[in-house]
N, C-alpha and C. Protein backbone atom coordinates (compact mmCIF):
# COMPACT_ATOMS: atom_id res chain seq x y z
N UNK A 1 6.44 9.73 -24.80
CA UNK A 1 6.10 9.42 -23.42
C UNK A 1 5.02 10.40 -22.94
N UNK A 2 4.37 9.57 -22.33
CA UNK A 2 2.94 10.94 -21.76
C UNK A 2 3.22 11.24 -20.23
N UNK A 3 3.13 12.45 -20.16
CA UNK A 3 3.21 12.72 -18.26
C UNK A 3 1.90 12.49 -18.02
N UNK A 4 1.16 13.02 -18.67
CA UNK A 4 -0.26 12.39 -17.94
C UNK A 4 -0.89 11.50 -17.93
N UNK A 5 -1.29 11.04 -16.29
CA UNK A 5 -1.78 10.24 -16.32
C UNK A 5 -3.26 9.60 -15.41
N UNK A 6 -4.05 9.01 -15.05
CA UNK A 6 -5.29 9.33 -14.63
C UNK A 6 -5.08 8.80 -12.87
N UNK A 7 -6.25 9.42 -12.29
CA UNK A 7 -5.96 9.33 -11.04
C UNK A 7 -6.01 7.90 -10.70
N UNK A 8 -6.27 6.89 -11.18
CA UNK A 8 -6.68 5.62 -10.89
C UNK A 8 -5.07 5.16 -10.36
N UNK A 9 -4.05 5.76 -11.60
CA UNK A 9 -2.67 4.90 -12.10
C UNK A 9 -2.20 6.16 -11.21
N UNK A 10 -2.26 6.99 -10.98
CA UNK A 10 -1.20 8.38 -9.63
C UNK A 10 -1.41 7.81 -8.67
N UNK A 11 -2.85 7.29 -8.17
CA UNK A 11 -2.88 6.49 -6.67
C UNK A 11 -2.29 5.58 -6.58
N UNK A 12 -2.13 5.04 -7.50
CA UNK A 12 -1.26 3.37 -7.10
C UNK A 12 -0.11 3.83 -7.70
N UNK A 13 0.55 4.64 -8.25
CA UNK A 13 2.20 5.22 -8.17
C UNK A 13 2.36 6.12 -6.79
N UNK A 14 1.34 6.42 -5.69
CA UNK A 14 1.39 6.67 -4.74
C UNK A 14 1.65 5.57 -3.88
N UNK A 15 0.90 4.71 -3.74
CA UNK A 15 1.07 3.35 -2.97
C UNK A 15 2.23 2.94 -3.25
N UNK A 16 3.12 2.80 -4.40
CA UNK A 16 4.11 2.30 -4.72
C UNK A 16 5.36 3.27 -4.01
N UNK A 17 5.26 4.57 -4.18
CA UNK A 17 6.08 5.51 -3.68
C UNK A 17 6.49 4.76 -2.36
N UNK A 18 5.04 4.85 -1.77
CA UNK A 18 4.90 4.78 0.09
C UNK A 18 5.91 3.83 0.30
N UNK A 19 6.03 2.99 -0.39
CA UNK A 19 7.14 1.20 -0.12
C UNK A 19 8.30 1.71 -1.33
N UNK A 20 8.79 2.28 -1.14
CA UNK A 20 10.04 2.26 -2.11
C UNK A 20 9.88 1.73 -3.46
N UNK A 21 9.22 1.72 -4.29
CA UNK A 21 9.10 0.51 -4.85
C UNK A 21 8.30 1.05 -6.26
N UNK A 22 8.65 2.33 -6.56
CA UNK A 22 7.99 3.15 -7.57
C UNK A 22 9.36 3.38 -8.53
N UNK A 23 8.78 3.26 -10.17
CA UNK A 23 10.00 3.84 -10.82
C UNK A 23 10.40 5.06 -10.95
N UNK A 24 11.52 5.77 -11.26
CA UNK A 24 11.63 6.99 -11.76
C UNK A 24 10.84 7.91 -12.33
N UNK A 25 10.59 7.05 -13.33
CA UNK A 25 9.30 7.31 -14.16
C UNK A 25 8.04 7.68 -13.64
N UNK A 26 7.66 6.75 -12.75
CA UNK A 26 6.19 6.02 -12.23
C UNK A 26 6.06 7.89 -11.08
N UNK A 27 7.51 8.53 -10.49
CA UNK A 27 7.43 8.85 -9.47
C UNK A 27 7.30 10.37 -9.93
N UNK A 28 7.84 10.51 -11.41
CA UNK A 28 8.18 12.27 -12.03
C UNK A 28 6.49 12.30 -12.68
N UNK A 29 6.00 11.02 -13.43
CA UNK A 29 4.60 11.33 -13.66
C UNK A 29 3.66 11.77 -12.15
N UNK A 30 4.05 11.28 -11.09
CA UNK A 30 3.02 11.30 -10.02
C UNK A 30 2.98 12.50 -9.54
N UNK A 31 4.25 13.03 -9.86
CA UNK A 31 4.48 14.55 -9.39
C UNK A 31 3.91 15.48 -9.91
N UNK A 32 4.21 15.40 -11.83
CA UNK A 32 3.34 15.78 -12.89
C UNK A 32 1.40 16.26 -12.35
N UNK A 33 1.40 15.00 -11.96
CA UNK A 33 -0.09 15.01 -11.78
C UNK A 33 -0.74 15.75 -10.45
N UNK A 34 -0.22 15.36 -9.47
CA UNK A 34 -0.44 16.03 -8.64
C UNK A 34 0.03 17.54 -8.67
N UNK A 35 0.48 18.04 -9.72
CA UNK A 35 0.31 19.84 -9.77
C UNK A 35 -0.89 20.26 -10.09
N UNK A 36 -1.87 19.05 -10.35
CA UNK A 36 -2.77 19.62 -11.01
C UNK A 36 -4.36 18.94 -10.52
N UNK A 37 -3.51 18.06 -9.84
CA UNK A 37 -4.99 17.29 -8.80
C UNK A 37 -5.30 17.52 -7.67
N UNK A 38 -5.76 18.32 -6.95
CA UNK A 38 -6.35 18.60 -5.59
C UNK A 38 -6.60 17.00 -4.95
N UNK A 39 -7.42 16.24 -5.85
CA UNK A 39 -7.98 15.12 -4.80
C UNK A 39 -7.05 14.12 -4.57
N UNK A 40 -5.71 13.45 -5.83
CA UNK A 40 -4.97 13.06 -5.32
C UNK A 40 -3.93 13.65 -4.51
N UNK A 41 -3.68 14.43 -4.54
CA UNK A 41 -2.99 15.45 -3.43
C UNK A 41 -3.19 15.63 -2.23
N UNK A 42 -4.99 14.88 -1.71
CA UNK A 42 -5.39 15.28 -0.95
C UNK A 42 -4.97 13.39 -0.28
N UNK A 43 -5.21 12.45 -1.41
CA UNK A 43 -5.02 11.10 -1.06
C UNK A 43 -3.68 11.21 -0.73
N UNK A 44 -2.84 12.04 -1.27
CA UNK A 44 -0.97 11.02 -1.44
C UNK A 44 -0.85 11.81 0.28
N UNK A 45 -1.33 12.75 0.48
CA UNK A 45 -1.31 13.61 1.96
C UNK A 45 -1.67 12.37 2.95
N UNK A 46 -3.23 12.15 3.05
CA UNK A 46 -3.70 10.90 3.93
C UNK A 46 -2.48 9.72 3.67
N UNK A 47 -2.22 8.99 2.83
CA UNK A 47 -1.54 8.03 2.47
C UNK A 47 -0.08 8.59 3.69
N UNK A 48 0.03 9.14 3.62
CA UNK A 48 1.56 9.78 3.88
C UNK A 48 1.37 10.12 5.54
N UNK A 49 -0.13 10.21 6.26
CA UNK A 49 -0.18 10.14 6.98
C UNK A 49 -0.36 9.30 7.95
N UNK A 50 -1.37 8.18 7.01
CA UNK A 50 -1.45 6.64 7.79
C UNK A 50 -0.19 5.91 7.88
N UNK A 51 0.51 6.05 6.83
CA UNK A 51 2.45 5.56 7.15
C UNK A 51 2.99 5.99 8.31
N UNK A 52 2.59 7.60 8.49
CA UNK A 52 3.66 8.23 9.43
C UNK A 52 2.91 7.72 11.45
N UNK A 53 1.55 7.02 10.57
CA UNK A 53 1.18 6.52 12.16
C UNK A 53 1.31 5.13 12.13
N UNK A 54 1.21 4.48 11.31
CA UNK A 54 2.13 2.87 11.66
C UNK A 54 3.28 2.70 12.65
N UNK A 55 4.04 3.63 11.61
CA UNK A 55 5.73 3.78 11.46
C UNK A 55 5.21 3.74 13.20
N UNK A 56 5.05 4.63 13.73
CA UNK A 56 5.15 5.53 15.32
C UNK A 56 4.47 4.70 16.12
N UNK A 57 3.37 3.67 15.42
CA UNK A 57 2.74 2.99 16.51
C UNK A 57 3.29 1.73 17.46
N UNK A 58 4.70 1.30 16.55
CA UNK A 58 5.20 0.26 16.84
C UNK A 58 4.51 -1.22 16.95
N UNK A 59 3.72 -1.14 16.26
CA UNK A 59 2.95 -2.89 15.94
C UNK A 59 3.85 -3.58 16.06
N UNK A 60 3.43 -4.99 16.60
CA UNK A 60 4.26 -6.42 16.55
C UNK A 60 3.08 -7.08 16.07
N UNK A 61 3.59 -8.30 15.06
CA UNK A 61 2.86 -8.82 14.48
C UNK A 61 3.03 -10.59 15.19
N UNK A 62 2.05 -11.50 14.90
CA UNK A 62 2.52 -12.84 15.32
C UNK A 62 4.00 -13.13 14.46
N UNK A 63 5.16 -14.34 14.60
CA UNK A 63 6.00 -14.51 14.18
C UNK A 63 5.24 -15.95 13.05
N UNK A 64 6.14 -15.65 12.14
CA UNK A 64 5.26 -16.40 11.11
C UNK A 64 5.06 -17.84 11.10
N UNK A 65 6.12 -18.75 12.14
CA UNK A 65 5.99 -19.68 12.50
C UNK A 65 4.13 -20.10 13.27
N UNK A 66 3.48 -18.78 14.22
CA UNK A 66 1.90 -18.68 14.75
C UNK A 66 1.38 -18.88 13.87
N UNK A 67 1.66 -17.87 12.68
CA UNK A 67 0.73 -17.61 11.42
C UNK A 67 0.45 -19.05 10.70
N UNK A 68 1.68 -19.75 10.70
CA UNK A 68 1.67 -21.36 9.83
C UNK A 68 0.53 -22.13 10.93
N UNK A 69 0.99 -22.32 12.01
CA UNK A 69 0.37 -23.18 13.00
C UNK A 69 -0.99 -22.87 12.77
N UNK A 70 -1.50 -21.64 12.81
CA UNK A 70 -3.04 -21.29 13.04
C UNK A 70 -3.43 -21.59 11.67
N UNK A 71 -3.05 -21.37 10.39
CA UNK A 71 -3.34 -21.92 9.02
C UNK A 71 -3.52 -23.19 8.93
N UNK A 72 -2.60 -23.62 9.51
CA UNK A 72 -2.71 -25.41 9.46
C UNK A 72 -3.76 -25.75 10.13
N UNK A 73 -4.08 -25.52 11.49
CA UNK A 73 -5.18 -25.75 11.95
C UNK A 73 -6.36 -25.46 11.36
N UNK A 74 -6.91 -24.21 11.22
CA UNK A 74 -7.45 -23.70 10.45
C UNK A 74 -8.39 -24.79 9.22
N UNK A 75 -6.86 -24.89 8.25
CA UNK A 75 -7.28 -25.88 7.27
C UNK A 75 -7.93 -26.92 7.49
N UNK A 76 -7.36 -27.49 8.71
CA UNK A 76 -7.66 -28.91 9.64
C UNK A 76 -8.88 -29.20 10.01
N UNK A 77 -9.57 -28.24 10.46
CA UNK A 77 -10.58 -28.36 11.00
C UNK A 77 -11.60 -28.17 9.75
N UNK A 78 -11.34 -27.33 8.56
CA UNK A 78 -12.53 -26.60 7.41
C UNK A 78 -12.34 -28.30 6.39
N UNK A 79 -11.34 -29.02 6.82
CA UNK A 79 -11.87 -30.51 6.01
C UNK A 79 -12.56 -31.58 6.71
N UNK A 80 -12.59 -31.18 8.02
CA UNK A 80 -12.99 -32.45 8.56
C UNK A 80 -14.69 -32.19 8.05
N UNK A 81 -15.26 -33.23 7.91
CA UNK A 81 -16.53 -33.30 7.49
C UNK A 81 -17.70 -32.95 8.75
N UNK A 82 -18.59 -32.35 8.25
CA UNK A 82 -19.76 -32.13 9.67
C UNK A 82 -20.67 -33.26 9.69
């Protein structure tokens, strides 16, 4: 098994971290790496900060029933012919 691994694959075992959704594995290599990367260290920091201002901003999003309606339309209108 290799701990190292390149910053391309630590950033996106970062992204994965951020959502729960990283393996064991995916999460002891990311750690690995970042002892030794300033710049992802400097990304998994930002990353960790744009979360912590979502989280706090309290967004509401349309309910997905809007989202269908405006798609459908959407579609509706991009077939009708000009």
């Amino acid at each position: 098994m290799n701990l190292f691994i390149k910053c391309e694959e630590a950033n996106h075992s970062c992204d994965k971290n951020q959502y729960k959704e990283a393996s064991f594995w995916e999460i002891i290599k990311l750690n690995f790496h970042l002892i030794y990367c300033a710049a992802c260290r400097k990304y998994t920091a930002r990353n960790m900060k744009l979360t912590r201002a979502f989280k706090k901003s309290n967004i509401q999003t349309l309910p997905d029933s809007y989202k269908r309606d405006i798609k459908e339309r959407l579609q509706k209108e991009m077939s009708k012919p000009e």
